[in-house]
C-alpha atoms as a PDB file:
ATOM      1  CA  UNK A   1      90.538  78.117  42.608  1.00  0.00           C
ATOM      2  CA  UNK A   2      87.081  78.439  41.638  1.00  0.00           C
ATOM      3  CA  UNK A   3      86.924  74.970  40.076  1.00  0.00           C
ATOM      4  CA  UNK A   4      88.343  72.695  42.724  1.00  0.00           C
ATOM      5  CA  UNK A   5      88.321  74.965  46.178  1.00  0.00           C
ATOM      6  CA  UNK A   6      85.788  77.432  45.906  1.00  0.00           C
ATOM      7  CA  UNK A   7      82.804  76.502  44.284  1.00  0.00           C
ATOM      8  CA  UNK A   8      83.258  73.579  46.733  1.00  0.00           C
ATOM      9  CA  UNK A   9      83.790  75.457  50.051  1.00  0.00           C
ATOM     10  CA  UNK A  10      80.594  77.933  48.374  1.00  0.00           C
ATOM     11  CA  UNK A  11      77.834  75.046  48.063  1.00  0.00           C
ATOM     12  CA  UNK A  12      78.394  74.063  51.961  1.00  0.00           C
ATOM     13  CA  UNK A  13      78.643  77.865  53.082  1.00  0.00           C
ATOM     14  CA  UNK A  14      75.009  78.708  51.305  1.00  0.00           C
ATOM     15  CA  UNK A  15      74.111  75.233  52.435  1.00  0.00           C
ATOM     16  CA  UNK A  16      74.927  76.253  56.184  1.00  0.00           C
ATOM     17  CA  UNK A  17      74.043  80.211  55.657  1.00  0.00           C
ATOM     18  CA  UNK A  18      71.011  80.087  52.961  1.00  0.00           C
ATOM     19  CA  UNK A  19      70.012  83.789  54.040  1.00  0.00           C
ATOM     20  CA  UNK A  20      73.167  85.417  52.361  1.00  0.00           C
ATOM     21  CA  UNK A  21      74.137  86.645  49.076  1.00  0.00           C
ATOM     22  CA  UNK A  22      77.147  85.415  47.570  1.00  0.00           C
ATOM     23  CA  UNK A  23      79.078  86.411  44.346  1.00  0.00           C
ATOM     24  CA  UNK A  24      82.370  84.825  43.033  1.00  0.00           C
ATOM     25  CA  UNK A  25      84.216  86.338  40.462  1.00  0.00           C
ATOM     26  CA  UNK A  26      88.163  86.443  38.700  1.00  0.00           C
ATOM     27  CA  UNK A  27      90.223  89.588  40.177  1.00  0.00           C
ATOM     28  CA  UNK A  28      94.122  89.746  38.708  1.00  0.00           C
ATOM     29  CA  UNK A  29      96.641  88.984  41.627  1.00  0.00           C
ATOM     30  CA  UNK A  30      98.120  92.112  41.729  1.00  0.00           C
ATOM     31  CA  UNK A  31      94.710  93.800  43.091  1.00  0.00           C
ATOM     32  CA  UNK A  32      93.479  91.456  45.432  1.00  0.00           C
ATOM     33  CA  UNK A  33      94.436  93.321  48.089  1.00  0.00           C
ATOM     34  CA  UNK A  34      93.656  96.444  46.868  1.00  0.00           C
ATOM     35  CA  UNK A  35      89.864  95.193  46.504  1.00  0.00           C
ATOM     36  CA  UNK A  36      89.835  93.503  49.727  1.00  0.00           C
ATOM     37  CA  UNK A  37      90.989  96.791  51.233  1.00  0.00           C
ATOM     38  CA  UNK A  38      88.553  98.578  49.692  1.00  0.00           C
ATOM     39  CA  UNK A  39      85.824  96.011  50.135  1.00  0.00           C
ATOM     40  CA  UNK A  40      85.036  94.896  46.568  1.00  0.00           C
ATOM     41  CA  UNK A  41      85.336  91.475  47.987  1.00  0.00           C
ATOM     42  CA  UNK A  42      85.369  90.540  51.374  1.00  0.00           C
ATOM     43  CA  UNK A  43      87.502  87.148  50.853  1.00  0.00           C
ATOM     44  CA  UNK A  44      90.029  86.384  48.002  1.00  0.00           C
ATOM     45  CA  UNK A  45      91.642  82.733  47.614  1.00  0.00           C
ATOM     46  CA  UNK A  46      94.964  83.190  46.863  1.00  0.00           C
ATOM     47  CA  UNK A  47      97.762  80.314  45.875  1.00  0.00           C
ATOM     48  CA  UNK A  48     101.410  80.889  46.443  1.00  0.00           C
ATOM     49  CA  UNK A  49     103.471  83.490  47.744  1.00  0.00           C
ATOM     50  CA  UNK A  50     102.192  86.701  49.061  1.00  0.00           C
ATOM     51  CA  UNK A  51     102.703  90.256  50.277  1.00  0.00           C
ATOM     52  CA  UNK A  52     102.413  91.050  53.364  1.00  0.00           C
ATOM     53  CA  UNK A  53      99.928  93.949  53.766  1.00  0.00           C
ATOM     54  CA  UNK A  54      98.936  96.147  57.157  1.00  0.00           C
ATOM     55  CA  UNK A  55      95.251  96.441  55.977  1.00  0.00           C
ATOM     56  CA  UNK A  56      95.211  92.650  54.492  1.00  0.00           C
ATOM     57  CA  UNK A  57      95.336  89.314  56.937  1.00  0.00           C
ATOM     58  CA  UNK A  58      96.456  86.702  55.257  1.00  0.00           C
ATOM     59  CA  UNK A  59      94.772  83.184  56.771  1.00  0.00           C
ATOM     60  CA  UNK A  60      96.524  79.912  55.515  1.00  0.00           C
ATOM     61  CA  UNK A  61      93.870  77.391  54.416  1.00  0.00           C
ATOM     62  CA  UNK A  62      96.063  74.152  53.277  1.00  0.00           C
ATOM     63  CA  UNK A  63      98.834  73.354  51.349  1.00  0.00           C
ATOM     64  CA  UNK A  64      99.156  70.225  48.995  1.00  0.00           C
ATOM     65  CA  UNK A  65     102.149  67.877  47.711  1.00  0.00           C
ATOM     66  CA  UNK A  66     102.331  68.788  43.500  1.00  0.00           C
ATOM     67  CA  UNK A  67     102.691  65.696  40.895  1.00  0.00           C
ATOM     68  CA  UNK A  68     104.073  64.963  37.325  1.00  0.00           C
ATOM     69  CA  UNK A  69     101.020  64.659  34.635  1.00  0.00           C
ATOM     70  CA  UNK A  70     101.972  63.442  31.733  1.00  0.00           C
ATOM     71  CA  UNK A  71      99.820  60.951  28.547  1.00  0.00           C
ATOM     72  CA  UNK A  72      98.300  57.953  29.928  1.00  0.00           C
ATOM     73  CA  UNK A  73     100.970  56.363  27.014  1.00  0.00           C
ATOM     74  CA  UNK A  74     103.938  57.829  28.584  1.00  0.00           C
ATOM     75  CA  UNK A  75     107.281  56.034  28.535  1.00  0.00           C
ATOM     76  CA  UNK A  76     108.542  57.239  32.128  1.00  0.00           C
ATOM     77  CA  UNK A  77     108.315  54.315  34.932  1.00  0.00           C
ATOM     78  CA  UNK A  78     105.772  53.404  36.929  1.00  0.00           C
ATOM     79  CA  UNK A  79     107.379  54.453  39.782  1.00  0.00           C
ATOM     80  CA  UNK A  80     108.221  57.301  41.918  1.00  0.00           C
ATOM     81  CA  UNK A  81     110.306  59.567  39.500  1.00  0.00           C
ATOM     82  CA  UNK A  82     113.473  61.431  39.228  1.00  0.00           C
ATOM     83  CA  UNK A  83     115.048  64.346  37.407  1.00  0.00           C
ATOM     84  CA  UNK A  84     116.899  62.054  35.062  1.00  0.00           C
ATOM     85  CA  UNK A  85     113.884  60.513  34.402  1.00  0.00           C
ATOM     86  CA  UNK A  86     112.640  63.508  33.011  1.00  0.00           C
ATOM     87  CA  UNK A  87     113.453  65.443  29.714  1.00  0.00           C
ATOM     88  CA  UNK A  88     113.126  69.084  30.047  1.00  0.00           C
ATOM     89  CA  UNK A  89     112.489  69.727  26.042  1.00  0.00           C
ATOM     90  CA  UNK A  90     108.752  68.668  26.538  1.00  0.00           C
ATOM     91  CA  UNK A  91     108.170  70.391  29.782  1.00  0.00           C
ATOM     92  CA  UNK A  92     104.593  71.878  29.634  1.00  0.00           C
ATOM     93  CA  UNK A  93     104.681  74.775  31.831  1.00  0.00           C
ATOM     94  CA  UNK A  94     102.322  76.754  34.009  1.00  0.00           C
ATOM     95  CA  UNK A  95     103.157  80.482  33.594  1.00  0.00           C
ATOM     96  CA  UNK A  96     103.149  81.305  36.751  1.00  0.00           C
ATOM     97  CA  UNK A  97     105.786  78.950  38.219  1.00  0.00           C
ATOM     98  CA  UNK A  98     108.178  81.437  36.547  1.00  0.00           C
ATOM     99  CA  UNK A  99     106.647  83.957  39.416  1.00  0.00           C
ATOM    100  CA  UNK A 100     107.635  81.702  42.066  1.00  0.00           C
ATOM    101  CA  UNK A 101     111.119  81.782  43.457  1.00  0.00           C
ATOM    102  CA  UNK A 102     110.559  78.554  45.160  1.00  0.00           C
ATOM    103  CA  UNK A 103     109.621  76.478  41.562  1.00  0.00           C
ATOM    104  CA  UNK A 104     112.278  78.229  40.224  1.00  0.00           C
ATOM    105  CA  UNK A 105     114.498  77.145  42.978  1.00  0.00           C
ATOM    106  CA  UNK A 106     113.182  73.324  42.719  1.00  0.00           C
ATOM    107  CA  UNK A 107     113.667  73.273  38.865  1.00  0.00           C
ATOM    108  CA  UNK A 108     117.242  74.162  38.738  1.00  0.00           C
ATOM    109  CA  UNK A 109     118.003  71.937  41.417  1.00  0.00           C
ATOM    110  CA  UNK A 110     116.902  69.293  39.369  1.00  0.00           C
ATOM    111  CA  UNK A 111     117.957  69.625  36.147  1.00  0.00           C
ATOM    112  CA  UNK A 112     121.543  71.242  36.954  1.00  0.00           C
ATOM    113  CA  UNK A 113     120.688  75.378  36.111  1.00  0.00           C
ATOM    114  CA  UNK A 114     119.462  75.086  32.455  1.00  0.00           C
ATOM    115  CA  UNK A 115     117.709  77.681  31.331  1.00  0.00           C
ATOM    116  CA  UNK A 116     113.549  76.944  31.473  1.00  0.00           C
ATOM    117  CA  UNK A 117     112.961  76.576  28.062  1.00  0.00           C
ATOM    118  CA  UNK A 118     109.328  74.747  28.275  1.00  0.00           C
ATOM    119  CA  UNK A 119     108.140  73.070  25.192  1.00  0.00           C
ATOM    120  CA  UNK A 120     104.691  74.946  25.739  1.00  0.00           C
ATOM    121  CA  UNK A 121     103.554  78.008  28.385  1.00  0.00           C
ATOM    122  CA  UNK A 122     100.194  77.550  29.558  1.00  0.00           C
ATOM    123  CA  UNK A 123      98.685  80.412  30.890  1.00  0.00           C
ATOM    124  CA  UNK A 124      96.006  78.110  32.906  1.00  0.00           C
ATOM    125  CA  UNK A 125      96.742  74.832  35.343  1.00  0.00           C
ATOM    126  CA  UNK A 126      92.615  73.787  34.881  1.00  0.00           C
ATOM    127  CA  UNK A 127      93.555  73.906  30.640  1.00  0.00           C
ATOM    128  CA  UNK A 128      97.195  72.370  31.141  1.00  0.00           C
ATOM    129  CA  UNK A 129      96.238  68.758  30.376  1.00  0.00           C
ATOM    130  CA  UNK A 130      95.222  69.964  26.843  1.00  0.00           C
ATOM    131  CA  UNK A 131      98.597  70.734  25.631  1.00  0.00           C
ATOM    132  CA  UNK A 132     100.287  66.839  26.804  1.00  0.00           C
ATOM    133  CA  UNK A 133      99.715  66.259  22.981  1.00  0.00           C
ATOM    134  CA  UNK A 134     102.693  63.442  23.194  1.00  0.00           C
ATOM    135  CA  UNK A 135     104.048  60.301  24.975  1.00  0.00           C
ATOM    136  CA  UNK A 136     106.868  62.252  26.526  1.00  0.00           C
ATOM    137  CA  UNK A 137     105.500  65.718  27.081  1.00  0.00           C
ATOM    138  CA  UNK A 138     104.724  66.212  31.148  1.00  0.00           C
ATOM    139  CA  UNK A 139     104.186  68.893  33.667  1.00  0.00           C
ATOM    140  CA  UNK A 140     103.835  69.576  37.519  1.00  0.00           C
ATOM    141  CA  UNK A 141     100.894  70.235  38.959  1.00  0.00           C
ATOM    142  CA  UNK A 142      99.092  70.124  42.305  1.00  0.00           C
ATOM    143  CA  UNK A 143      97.624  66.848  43.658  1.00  0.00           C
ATOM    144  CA  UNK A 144      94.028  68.101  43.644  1.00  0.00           C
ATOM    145  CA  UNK A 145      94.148  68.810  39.799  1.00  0.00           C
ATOM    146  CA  UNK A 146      96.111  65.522  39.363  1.00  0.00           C
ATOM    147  CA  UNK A 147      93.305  63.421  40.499  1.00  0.00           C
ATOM    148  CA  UNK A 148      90.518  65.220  38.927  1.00  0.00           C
ATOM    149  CA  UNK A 149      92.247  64.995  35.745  1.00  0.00           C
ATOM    150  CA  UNK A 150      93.015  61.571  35.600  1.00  0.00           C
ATOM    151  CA  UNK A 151      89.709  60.771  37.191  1.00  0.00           C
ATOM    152  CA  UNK A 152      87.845  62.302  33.911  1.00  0.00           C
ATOM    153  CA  UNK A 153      90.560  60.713  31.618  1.00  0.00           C
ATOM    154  CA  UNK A 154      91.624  57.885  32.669  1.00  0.00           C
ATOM    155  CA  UNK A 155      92.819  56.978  29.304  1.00  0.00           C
ATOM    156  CA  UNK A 156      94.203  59.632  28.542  1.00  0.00           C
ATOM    157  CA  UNK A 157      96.443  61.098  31.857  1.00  0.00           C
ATOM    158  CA  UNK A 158      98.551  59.382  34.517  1.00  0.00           C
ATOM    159  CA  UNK A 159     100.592  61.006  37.734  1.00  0.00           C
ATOM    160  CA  UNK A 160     103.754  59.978  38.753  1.00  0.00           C
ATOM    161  CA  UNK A 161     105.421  61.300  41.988  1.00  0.00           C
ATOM    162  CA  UNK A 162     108.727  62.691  41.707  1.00  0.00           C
ATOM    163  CA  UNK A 163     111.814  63.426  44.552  1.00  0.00           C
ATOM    164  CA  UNK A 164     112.780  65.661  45.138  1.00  0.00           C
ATOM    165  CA  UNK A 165     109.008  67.062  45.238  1.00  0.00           C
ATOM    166  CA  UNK A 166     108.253  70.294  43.890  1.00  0.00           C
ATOM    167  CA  UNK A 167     107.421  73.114  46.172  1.00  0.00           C
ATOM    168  CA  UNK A 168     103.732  72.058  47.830  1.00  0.00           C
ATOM    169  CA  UNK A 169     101.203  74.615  46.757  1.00  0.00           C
ATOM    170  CA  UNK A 170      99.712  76.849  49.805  1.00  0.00           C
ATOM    171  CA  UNK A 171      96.306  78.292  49.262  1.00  0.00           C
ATOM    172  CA  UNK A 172      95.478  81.170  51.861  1.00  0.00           C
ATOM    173  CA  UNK A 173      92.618  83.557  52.095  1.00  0.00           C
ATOM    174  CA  UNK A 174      92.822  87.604  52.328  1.00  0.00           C
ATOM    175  CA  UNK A 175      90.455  89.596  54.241  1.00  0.00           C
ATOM    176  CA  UNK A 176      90.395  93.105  55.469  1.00  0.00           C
ATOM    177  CA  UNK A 177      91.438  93.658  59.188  1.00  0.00           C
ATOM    178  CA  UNK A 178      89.184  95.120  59.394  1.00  0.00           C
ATOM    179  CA  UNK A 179      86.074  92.776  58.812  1.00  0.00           C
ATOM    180  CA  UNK A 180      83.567  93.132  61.258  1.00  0.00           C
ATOM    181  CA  UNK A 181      81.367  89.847  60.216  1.00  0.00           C
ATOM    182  CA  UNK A 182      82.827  87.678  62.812  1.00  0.00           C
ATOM    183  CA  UNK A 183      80.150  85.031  62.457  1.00  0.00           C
ATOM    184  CA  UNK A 184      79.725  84.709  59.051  1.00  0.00           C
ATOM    185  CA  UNK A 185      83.630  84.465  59.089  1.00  0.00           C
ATOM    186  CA  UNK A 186      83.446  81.479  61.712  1.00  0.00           C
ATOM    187  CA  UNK A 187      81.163  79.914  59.303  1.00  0.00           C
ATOM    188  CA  UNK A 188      83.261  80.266  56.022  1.00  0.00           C
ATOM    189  CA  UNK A 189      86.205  79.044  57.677  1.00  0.00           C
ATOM    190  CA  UNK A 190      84.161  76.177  59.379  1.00  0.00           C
ATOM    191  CA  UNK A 191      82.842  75.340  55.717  1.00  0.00           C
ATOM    192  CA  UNK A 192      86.955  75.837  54.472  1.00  0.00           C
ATOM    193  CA  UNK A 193      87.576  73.066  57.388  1.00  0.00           C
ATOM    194  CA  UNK A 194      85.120  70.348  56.149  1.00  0.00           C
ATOM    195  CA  UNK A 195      86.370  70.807  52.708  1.00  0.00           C
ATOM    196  CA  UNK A 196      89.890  70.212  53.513  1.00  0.00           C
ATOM    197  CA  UNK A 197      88.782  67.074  55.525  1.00  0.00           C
ATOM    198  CA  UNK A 198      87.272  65.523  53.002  1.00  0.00           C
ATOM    199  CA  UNK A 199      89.972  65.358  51.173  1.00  0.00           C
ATOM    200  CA  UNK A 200      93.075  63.234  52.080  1.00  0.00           C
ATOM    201  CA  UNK A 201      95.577  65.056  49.654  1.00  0.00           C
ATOM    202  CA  UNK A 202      94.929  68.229  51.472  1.00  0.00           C
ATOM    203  CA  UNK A 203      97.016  69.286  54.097  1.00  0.00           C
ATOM    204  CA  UNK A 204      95.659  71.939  56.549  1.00  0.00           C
ATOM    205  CA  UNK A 205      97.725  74.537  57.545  1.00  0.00           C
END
């Protein structure tokens, strides 16, 4: 999130809003809402599945379609993909997708309710790339980390699409309902709006 949303969706808010004060830092999941309730933070971004709360809104930002990275020197087709296509032994996982019902749901699906046995669990998506360390390793990831990965390497990534898709990630935002900056809240959202325009493979929610 900070890397390829917020940092982003930051630089145009303090561009817009230069008289305010702004601190972004790494909170684990499970107390988001528990610092947004107690107003540690006054907005978390937030990717996947969430928990409904009575003193938490949830606001959906976007969602995005989620891709196969694999080596630039990869033998799968240069075409859209299929599970067949795919060989689960050198499956690079994200840690997470093990937390999501719906990835779970999409995996066995596709390769027939074997057990996820991932050649490599990577406890970040922004390091994942690191560990494609051969030809026929690949992973899924979301389309915005896709194309800033292969835009840096070139040489060394590709994306293939892949049907049926994986689950699209949906980023939301928590706040307190009780927030009483209204304007500055129009103007973070406004700044979430322009962000999501500018970028084709983001799908506002």
């Amino acid at each position: 999130a900070h890397q390829h949303v917020a940092s982003h969706i930051i630089c145009k808010l303090l561009a817009h809003r230069p008289d305010i004060h702004l601190q972004l830092c790494n909170v684990e999941r499970r107390e988001m809402a528990a610092a947004i309730e107690r107003f540690s933070f006054d907005v978390a971004f937030l990717f996947g599945e969430t928990t409904p709360n009575d003193a938490v809104k949830e606001i959906p930002l976007f969602k995005e379609d989620q891709y196969i990275l694999c080596p630039a020197n990869t033998p799968l087709p240069e075409r859209s993909l299929t599970p067949e296509d795919l060989d689960p032994k050198y499956f690079v996982a994200y840690a997470a997708y093990r937390r999501s019902a719906n990835f779970m749901d999409w995996y066995d699906r596709c390769f027939q309710d074997q057990p996820m046995t991932p050649m490599f669990e990577a406890s970040s998506l922004a390091s994942i790339h690191n560990y494609l360390n051969d030809p026929r390793c690949w992973t899924v990831v979301p389309a915005s980390i896709a194309i800033a990965d292969v835009a840096q390497r070139m040489d060394q990534l590709t994306y293939r699409q892949i049907a049926p898709a994986p689950p699209a990630r949906i980023c939301n935002i928590l706040i307190s309902r009780s927030y009483t900056e209204k304007s500055l809240l129009q103007a973070f959202l406004a700044c979430c709006d322009s962000f999501i325009q500018e970028r084709p493979y983001l799908h506002k929610i």
